[in-house]
N, C-alpha and C. Protein backbone atom coordinates (compact mmCIF):
# COMPACT_ATOMS: atom_id res chain seq x y z
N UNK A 1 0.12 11.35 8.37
CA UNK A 1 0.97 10.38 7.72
C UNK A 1 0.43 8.96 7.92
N UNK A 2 -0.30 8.50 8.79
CA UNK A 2 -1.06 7.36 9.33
C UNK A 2 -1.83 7.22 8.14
N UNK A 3 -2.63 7.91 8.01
CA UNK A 3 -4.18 8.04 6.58
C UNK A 3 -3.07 7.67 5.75
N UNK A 4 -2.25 8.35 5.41
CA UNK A 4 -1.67 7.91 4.09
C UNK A 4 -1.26 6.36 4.16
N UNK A 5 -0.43 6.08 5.14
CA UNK A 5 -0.23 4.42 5.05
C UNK A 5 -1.32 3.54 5.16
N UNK A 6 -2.46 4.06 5.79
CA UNK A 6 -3.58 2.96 5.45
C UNK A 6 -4.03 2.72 4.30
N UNK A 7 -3.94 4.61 2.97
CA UNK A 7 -4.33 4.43 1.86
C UNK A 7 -3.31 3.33 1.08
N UNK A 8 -2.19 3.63 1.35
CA UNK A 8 -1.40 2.67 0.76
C UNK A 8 -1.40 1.40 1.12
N UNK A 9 -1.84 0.81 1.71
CA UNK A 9 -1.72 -0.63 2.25
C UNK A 9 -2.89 -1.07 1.52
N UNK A 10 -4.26 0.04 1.39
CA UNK A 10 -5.51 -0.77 0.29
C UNK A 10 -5.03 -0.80 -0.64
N UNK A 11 -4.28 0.04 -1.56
CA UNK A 11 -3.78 -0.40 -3.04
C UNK A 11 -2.90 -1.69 -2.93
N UNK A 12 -2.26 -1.51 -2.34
CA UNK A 12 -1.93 -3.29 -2.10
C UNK A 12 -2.62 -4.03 -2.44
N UNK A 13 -4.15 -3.86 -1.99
CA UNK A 13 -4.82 -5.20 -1.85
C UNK A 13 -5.85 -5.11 -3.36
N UNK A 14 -5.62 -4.10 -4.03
CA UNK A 14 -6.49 -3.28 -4.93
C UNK A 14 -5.57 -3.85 -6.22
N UNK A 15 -6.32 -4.66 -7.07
CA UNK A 15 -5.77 -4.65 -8.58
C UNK A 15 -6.48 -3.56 -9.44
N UNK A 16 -7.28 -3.03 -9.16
CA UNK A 16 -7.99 -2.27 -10.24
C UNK A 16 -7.31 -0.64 -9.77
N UNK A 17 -6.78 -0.24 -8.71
CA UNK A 17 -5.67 1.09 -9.33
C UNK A 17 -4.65 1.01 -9.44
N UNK A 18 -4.52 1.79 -10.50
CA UNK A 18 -3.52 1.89 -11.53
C UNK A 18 -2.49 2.47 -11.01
N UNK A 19 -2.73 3.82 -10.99
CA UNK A 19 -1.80 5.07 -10.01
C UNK A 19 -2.00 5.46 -9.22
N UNK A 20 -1.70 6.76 -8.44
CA UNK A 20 -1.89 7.23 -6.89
C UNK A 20 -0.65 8.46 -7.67
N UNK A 21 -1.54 9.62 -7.31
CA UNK A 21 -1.17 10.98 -7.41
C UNK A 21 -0.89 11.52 -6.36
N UNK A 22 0.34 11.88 -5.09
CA UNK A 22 0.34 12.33 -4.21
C UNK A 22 0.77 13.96 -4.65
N UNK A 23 -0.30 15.27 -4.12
CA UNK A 23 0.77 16.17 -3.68
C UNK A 23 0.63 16.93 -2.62
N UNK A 24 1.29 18.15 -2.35
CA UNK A 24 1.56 18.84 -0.98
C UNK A 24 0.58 20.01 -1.34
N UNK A 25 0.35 20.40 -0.01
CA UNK A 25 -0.10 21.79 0.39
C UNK A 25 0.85 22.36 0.89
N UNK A 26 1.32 23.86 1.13
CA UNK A 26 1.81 24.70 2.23
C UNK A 26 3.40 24.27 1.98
N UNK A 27 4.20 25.00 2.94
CA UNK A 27 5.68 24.46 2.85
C UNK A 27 6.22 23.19 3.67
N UNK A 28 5.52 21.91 3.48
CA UNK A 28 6.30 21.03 4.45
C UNK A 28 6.03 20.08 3.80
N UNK A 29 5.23 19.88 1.96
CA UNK A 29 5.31 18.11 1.45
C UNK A 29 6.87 18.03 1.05
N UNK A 30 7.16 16.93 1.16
CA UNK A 30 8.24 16.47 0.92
C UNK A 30 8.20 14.90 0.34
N UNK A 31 8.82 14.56 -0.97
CA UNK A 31 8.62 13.31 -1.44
C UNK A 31 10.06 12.32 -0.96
N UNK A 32 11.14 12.96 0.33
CA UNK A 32 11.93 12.11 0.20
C UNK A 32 12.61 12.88 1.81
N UNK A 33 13.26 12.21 1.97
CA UNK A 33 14.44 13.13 3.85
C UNK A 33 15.36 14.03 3.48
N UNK A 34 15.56 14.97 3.84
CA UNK A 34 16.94 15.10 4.06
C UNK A 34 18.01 14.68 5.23
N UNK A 35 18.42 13.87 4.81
CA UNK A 35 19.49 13.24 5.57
C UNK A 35 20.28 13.65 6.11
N UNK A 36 20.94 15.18 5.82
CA UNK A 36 21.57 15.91 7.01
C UNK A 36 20.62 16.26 8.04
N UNK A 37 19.52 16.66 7.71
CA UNK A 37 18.31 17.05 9.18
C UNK A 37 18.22 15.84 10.01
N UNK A 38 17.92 14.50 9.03
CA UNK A 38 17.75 13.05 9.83
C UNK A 38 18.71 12.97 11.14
N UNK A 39 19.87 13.27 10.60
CA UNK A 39 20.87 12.59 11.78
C UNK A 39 21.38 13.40 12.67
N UNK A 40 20.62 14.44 12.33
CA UNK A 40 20.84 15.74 13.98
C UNK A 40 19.44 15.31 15.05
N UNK A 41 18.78 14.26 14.56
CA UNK A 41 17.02 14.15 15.32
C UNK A 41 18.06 13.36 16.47
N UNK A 42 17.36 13.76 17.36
CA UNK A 42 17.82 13.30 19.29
C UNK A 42 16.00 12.88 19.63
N UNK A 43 15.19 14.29 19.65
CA UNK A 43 13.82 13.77 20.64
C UNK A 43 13.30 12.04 20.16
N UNK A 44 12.18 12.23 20.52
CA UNK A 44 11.83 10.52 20.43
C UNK A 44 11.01 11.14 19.41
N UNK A 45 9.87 12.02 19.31
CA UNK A 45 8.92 12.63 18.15
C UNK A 45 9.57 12.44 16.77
N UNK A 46 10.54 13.21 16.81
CA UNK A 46 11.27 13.59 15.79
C UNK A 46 11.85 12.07 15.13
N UNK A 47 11.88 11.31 15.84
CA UNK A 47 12.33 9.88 15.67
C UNK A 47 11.16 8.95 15.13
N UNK A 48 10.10 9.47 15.57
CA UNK A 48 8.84 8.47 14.94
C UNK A 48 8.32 9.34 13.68
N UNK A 49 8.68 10.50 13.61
CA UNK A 49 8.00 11.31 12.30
C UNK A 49 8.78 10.63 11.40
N UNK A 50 10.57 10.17 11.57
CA UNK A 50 10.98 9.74 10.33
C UNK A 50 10.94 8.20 10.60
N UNK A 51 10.61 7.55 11.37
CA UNK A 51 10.00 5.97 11.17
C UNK A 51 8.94 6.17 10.27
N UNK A 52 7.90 6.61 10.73
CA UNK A 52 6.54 6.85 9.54
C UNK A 52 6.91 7.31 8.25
N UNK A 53 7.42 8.47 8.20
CA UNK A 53 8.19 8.71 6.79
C UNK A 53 8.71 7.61 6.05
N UNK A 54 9.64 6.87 6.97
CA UNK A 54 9.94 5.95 5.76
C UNK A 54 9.57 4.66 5.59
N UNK A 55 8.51 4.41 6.67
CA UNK A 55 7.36 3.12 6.35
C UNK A 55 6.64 3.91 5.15
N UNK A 56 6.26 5.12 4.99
CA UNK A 56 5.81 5.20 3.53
C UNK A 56 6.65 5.11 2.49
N UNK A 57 7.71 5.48 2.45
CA UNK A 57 8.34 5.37 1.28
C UNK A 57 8.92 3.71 1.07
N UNK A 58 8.69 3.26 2.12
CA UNK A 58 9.40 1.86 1.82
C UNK A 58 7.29 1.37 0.99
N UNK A 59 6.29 2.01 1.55
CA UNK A 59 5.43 1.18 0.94
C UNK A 59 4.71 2.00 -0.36
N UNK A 60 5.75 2.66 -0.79
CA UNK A 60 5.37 3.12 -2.44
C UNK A 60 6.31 2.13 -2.55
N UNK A 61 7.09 1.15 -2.96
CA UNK A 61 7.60 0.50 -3.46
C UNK A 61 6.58 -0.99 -3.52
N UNK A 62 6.06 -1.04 -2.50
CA UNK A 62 4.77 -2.36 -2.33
C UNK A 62 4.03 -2.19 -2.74
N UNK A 63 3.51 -1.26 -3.56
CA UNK A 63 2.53 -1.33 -3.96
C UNK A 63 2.05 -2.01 -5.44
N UNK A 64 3.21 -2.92 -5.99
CA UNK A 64 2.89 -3.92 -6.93
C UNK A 64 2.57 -3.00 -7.88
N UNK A 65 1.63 -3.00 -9.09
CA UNK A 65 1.45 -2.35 -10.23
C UNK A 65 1.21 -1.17 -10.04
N UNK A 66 0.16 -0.70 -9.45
CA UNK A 66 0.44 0.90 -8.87
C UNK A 66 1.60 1.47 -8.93
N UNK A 67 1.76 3.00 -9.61
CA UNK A 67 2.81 3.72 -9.73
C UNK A 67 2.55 4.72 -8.75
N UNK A 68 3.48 5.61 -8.07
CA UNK A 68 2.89 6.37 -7.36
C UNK A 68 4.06 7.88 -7.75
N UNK A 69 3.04 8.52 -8.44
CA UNK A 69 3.45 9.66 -8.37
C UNK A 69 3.49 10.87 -7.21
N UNK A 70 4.44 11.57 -6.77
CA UNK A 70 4.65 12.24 -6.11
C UNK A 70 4.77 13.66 -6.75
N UNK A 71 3.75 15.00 -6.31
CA UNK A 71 4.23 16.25 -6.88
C UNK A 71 4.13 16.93 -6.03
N UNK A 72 4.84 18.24 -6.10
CA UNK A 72 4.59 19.54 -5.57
C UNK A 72 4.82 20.94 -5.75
């Protein structure tokens, strides 16, 4: 999830892409939380997987002209 926010932070700085195609492998992409799982998290892990989670989703929104598609 790290790689991904660094990729996203260069389109930031990037006028020449356009889009960004994200998708999943295996059973665990996910383009969004579920919020009943969120608010049963106690460990500290489980607490930074959804900090990172949603420093990405807060930076598909930063990314200025770039659209970012999400599939799976």
């Amino acid at each position: 999830m790290k790689e991904l926010l660094m990729v996203l932070d260069s389109i930031k700085l990037s006028q020449n892409i356009k889009a960004l195609v994200i998708t999943g492998e295996g059973g665990f992409f996910s383009s969004g939380h579920n919020l009943h799982e969120v608010i049963k998290f106690s460990d500290t892990n489980s607490k930074k997987v959804f900090s990172t989670a949603s420093e990405i989703l807060l930076s598909y929104h930063e990314c200025g002209p770039c659209k970012v598609i999400n599939t799976s």
